[in-house]
C-alpha atoms as a PDB file:
ATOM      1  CA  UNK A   1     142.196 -62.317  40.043  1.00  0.00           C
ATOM      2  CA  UNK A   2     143.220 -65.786  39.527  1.00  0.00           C
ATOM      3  CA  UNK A   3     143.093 -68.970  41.668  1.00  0.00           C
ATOM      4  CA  UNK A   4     146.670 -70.573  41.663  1.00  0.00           C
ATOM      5  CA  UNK A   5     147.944 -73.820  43.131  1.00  0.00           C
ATOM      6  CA  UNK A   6     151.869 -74.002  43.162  1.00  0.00           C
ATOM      7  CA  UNK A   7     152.956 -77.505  44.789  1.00  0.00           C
ATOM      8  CA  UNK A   8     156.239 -77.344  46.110  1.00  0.00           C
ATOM      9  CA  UNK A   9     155.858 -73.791  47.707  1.00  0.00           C
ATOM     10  CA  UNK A  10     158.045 -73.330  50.480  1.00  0.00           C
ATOM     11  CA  UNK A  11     161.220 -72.528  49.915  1.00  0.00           C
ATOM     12  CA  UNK A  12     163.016 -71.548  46.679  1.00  0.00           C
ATOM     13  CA  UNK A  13     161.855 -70.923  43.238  1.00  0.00           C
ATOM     14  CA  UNK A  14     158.443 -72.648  43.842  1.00  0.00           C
ATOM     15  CA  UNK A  15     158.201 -69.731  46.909  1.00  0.00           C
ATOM     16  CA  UNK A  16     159.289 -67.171  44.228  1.00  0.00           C
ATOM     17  CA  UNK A  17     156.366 -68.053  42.284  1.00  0.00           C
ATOM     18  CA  UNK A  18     153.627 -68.272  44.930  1.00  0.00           C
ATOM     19  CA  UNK A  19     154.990 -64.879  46.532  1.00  0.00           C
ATOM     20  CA  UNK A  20     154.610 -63.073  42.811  1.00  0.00           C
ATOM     21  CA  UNK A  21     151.286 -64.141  42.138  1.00  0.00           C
ATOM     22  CA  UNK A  22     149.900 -63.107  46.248  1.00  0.00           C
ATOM     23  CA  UNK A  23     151.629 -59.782  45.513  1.00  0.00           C
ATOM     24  CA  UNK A  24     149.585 -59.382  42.547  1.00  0.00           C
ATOM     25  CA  UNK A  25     146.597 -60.301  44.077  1.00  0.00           C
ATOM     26  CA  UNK A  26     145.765 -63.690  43.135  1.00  0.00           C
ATOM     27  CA  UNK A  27     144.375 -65.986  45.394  1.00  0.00           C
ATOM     28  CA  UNK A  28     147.479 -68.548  45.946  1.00  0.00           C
ATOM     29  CA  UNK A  29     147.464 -71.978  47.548  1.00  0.00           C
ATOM     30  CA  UNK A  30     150.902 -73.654  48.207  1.00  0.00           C
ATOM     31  CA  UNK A  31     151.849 -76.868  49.357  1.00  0.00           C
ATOM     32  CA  UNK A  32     154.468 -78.535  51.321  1.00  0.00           C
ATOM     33  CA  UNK A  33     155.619 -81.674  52.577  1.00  0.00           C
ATOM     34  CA  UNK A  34     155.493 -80.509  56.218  1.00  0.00           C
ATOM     35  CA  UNK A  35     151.872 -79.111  57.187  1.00  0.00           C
ATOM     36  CA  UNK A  36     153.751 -76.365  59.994  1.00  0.00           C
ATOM     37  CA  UNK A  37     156.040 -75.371  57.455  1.00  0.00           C
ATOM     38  CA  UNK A  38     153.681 -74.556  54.412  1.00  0.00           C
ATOM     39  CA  UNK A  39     151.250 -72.792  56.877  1.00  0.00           C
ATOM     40  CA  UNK A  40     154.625 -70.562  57.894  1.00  0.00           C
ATOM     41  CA  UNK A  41     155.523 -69.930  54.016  1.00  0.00           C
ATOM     42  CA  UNK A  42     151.906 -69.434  52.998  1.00  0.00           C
ATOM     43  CA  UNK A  43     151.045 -67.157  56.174  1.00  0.00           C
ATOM     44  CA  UNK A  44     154.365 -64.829  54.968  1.00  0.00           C
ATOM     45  CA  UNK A  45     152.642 -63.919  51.560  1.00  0.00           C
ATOM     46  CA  UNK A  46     149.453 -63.879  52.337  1.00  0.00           C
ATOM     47  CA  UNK A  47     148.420 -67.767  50.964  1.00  0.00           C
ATOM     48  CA  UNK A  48     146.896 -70.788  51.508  1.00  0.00           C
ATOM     49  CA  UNK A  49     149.600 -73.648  52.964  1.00  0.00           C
ATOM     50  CA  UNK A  50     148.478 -77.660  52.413  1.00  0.00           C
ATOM     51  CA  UNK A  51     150.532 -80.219  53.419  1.00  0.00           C
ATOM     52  CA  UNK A  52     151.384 -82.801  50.580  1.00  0.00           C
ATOM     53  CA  UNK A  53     153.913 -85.763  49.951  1.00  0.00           C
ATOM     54  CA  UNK A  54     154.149 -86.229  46.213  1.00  0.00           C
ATOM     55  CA  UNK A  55     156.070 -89.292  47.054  1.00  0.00           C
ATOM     56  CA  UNK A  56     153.057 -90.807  48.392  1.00  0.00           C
ATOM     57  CA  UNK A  57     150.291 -90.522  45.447  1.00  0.00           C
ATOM     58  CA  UNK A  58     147.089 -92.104  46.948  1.00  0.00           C
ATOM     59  CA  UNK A  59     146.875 -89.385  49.519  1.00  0.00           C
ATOM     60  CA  UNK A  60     147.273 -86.335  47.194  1.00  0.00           C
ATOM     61  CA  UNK A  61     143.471 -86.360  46.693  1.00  0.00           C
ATOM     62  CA  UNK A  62     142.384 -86.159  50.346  1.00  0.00           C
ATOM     63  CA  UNK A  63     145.142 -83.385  50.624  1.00  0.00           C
ATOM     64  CA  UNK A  64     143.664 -81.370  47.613  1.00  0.00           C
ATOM     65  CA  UNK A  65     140.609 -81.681  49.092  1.00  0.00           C
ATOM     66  CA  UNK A  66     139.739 -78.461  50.013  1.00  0.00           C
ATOM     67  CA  UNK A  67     141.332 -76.147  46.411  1.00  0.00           C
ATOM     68  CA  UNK A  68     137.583 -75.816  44.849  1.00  0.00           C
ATOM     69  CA  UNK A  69     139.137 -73.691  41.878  1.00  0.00           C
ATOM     70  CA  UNK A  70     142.066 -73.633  40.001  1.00  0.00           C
ATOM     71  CA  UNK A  71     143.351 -71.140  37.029  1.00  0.00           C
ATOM     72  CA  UNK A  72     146.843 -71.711  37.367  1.00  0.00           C
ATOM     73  CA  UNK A  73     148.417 -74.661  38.030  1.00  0.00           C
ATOM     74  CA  UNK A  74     152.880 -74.965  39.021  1.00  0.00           C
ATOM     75  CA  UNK A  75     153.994 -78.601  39.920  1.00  0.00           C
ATOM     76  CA  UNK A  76     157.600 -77.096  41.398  1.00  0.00           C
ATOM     77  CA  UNK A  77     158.305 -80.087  43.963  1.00  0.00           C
ATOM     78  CA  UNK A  78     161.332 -81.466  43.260  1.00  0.00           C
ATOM     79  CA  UNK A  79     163.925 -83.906  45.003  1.00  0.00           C
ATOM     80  CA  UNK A  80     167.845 -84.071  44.883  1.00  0.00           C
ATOM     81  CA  UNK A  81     168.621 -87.679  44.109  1.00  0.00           C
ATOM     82  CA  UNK A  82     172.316 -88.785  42.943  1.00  0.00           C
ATOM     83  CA  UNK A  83     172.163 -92.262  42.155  1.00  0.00           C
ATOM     84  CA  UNK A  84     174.627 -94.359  39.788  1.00  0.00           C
ATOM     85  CA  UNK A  85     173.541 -97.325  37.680  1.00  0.00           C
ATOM     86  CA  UNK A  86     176.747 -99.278  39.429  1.00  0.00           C
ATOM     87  CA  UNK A  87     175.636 -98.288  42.917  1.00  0.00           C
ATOM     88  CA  UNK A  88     172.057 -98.093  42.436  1.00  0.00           C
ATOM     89  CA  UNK A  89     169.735 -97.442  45.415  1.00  0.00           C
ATOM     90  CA  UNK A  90     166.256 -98.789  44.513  1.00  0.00           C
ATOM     91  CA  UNK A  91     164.597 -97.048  47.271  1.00  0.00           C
ATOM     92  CA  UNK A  92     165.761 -93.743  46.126  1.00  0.00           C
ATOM     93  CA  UNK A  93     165.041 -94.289  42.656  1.00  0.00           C
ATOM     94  CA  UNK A  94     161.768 -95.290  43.294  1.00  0.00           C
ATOM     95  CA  UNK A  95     161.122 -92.315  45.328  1.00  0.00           C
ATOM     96  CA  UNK A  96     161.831 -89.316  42.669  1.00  0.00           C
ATOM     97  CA  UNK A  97     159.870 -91.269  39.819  1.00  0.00           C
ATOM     98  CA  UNK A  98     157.093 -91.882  42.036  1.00  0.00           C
ATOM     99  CA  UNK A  99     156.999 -88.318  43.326  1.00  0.00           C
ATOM    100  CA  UNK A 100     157.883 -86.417  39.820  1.00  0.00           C
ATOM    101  CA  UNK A 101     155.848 -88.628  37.302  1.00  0.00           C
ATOM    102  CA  UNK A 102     152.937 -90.717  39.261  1.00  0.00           C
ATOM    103  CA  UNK A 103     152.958 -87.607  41.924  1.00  0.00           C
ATOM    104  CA  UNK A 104     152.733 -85.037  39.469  1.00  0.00           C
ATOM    105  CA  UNK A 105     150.101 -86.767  37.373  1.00  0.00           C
ATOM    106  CA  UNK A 106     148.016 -87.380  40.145  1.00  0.00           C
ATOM    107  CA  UNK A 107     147.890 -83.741  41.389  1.00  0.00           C
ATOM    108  CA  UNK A 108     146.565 -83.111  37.662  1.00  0.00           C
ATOM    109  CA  UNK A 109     144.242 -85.909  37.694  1.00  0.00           C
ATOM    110  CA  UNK A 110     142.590 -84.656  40.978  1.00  0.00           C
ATOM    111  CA  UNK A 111     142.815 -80.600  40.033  1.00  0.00           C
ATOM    112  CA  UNK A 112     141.510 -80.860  36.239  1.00  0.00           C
ATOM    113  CA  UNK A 113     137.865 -81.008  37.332  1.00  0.00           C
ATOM    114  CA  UNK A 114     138.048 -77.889  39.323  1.00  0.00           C
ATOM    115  CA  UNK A 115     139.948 -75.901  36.241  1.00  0.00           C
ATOM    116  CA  UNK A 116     137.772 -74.416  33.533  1.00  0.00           C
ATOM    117  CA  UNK A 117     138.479 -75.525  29.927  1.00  0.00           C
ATOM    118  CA  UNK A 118     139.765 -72.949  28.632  1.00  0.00           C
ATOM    119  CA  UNK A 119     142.985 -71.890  27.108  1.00  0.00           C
ATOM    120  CA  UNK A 120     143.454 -68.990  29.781  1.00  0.00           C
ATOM    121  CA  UNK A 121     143.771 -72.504  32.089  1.00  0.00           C
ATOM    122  CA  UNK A 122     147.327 -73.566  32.267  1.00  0.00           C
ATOM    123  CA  UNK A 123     149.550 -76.283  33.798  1.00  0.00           C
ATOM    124  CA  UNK A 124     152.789 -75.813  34.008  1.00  0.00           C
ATOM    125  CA  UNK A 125     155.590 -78.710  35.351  1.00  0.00           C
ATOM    126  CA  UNK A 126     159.193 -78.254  35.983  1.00  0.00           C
ATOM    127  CA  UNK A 127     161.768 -80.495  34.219  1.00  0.00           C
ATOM    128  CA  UNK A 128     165.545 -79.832  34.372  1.00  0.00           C
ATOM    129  CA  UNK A 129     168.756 -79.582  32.519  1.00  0.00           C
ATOM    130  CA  UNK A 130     169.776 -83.365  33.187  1.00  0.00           C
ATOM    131  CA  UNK A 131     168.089 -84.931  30.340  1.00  0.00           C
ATOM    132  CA  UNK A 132     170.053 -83.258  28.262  1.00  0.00           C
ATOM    133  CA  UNK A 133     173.445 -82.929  29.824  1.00  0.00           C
ATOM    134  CA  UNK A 134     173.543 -85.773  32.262  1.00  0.00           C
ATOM    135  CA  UNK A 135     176.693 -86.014  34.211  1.00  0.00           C
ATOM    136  CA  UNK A 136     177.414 -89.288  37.263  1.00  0.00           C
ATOM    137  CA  UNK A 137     174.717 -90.071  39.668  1.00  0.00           C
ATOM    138  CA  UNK A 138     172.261 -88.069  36.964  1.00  0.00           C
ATOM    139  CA  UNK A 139     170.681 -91.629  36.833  1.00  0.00           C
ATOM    140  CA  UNK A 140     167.258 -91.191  37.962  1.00  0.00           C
ATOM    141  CA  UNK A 141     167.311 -87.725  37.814  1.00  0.00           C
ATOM    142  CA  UNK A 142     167.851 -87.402  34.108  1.00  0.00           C
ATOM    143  CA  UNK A 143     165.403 -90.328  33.282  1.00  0.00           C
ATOM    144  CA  UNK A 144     162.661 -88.306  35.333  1.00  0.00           C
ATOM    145  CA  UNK A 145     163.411 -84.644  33.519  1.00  0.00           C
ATOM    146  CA  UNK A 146     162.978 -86.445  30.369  1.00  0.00           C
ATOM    147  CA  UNK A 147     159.909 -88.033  31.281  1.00  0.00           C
ATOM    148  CA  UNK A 148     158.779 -84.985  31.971  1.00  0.00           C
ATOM    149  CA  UNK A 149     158.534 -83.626  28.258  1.00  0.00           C
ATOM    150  CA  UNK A 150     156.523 -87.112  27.546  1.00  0.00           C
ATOM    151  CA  UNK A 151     153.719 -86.485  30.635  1.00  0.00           C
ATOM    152  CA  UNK A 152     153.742 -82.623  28.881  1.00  0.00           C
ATOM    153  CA  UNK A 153     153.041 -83.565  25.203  1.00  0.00           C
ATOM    154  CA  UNK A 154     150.218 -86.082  26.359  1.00  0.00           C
ATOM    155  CA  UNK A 155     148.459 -84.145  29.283  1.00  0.00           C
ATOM    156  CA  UNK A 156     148.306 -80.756  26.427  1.00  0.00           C
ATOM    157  CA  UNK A 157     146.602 -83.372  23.897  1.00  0.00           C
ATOM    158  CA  UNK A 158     144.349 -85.064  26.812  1.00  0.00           C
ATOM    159  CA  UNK A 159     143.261 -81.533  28.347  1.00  0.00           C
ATOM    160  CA  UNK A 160     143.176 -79.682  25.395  1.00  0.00           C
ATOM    161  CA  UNK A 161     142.036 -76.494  25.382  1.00  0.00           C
ATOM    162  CA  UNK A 162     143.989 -76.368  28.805  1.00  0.00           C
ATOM    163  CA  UNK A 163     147.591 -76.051  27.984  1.00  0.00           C
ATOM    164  CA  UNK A 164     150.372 -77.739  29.251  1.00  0.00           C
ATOM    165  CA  UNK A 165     154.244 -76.507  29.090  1.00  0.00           C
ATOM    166  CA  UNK A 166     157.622 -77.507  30.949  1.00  0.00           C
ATOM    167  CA  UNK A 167     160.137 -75.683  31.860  1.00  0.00           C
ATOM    168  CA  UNK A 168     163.258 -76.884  32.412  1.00  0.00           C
ATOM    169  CA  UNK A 169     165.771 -74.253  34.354  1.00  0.00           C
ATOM    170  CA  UNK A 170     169.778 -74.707  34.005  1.00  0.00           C
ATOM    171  CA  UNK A 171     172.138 -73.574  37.066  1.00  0.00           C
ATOM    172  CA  UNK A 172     170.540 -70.888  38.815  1.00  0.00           C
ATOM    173  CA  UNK A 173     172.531 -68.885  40.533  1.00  0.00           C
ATOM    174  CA  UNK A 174     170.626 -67.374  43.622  1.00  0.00           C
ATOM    175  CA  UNK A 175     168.549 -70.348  44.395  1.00  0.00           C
ATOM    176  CA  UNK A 176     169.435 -71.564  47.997  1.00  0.00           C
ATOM    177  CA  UNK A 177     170.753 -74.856  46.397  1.00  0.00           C
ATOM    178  CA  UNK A 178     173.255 -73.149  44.724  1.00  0.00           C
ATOM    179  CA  UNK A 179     173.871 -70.004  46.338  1.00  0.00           C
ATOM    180  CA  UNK A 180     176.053 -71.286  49.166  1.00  0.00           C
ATOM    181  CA  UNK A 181     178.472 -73.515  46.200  1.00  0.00           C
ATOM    182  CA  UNK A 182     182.094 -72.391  45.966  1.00  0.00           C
ATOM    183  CA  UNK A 183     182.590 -69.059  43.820  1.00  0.00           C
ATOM    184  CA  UNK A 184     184.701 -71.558  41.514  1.00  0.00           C
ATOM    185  CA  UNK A 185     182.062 -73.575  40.940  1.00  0.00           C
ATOM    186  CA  UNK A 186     179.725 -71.123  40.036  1.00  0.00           C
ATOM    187  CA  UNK A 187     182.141 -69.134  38.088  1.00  0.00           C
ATOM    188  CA  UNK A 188     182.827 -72.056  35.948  1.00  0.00           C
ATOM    189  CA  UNK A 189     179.324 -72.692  34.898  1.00  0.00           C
ATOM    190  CA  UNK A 190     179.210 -68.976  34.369  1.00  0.00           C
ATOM    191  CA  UNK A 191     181.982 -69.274  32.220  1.00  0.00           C
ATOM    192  CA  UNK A 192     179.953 -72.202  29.871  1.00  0.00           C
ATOM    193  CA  UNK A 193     177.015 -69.875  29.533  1.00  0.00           C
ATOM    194  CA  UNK A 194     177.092 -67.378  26.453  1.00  0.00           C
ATOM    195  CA  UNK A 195     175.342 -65.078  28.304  1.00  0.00           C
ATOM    196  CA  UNK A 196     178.252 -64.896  31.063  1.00  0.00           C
ATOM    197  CA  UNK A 197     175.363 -64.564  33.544  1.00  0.00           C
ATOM    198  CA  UNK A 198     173.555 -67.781  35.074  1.00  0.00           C
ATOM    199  CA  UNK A 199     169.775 -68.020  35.244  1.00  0.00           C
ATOM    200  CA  UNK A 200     168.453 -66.208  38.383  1.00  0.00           C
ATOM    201  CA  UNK A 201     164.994 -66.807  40.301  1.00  0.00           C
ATOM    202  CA  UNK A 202     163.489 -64.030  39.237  1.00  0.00           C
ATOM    203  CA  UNK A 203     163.926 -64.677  35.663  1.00  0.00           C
ATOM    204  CA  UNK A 204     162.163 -68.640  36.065  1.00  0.00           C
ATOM    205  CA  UNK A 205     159.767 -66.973  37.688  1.00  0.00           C
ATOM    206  CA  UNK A 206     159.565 -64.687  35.158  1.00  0.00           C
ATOM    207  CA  UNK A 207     159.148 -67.684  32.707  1.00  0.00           C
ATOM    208  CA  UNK A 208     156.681 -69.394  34.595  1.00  0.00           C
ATOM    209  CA  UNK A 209     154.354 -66.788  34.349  1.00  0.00           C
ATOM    210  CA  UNK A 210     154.816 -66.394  30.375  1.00  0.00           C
ATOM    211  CA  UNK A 211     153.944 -69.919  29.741  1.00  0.00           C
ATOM    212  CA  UNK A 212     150.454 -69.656  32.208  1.00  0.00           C
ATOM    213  CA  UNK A 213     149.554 -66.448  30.406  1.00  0.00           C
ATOM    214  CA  UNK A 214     150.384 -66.917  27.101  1.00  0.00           C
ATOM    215  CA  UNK A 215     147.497 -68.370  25.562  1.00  0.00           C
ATOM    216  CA  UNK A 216     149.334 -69.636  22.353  1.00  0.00           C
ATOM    217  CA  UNK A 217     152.294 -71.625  23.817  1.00  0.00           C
ATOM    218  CA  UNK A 218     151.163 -75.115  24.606  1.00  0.00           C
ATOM    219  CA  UNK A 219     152.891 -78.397  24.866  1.00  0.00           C
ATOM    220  CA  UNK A 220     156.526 -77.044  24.865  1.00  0.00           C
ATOM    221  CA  UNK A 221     159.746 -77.530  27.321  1.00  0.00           C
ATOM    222  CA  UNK A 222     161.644 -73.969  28.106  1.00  0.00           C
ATOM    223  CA  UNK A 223     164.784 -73.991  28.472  1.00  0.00           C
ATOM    224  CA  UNK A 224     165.763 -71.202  30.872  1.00  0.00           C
ATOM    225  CA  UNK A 225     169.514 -71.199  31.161  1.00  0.00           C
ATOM    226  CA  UNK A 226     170.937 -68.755  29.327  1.00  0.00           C
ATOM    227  CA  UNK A 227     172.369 -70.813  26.400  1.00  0.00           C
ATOM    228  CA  UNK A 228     174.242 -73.135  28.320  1.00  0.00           C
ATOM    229  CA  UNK A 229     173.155 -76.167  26.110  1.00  0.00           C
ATOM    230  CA  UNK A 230     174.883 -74.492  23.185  1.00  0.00           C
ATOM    231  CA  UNK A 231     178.518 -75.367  24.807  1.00  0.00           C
END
């Protein structure tokens, strides 16, 4: 049994990973903005729920608090942000690269003493497609997602033996931000992918759990998105 921590576990593909690992029968903590709301999601799988802002960085610590040991480690939170560099919205901006960068880092910072170093300890932080196929209002969005494959290469050299990988999911299909989009939109993204198909949950999740297991991959961003940055 392992001790996992997946931040950003409420709804979505974060969810999809906390629920796999509880089925399994590891002992799963997830985490929330809302404190009702992670206790609901966490209750429904049989977890832990903590409520924690990313977006707010000095009180990540108190809110980790009470995770004594960690194996596994998934920093899922994420936030939608369209911003343009001709309309920019400071505020906003400020927001995701304080919650996906200095967040993020933080939650490492305060969980790395309670992980043992070893390589069967893993961290694993989602990017996204953006930084490499950026499209308008991908401003801060596509700044962050790269950023994200700098924090990786330099918390896998710091933490060594623990290993640290990205992954970085395309358009996936079934999550519940893109599950309600027009059939046309989906079907045209569909259409860009060689596979025909579009990335699904189950198959991040899938993903997830190959780079925390896999005791050789270390310091590398997945792509999950079926080929789609080949067109």
């Amino acid at each position: 049994m392992s001790s996992v921590v997946v931040i950003g576990g409420t709804a979505g593909i974060g969810h999809e990973i906390a629920r796999t690992r509880a089925e399994r029968g590891d002992e799963v903590v997830l985490t929330g903005r809302d404190a009702h709301r992670a206790d609901t999601a966490a209750k429904g799988i049989g977890a832990r729920g903590l409520a924690l802002d990313l977006s707010r960085p000095r009180e990540i610590a108190p809110a980790l608090a009470g995770v004594e040991h960690v194996d596994h480690l998934v920093l899922a939170g994420i936030s939608r942000d369209r911003n343009t560099v001709t309309e920019y919205d400071i505020e906003a901006a400020l927001q995701l690269v304080t919650l996906k960068l200095v967040g993020y880092t933080e939650v490492v910072h305060t969980l790395v003493p309670r992980m043992h170093t070893a390589a069967e300890s893993a961290v694993v932080i989602f990017g996204g497609q953006a930084k490499e196929r950026p499209y308008p209002g991908a401003t801060t969005v596509a700044t962050v997602n790269a950023g994200v494959t700098g924090l990786v290469r330099t918390l896998a050299t710091e933490l060594a033996p623990i290993r640290v990988n990205a992954i970085h999911p395309g358009i996936v299909g079934d999550s519940p931000f893109w599950a309600d989009k027009p059939a046309e939109v989906l079907e045209n993204y569909r259409a860009q992918t060689p596979t025909g198909q579009l990335a699904r949950m189950r198959d991040v999740v899938d993903a997830v759990d190959f780079l925390l297991c896999n005791v050789a991959v270390n310091g590398v961003d997945l792509a999950v998105d079926g080929g789609w940055l080949l067109r």
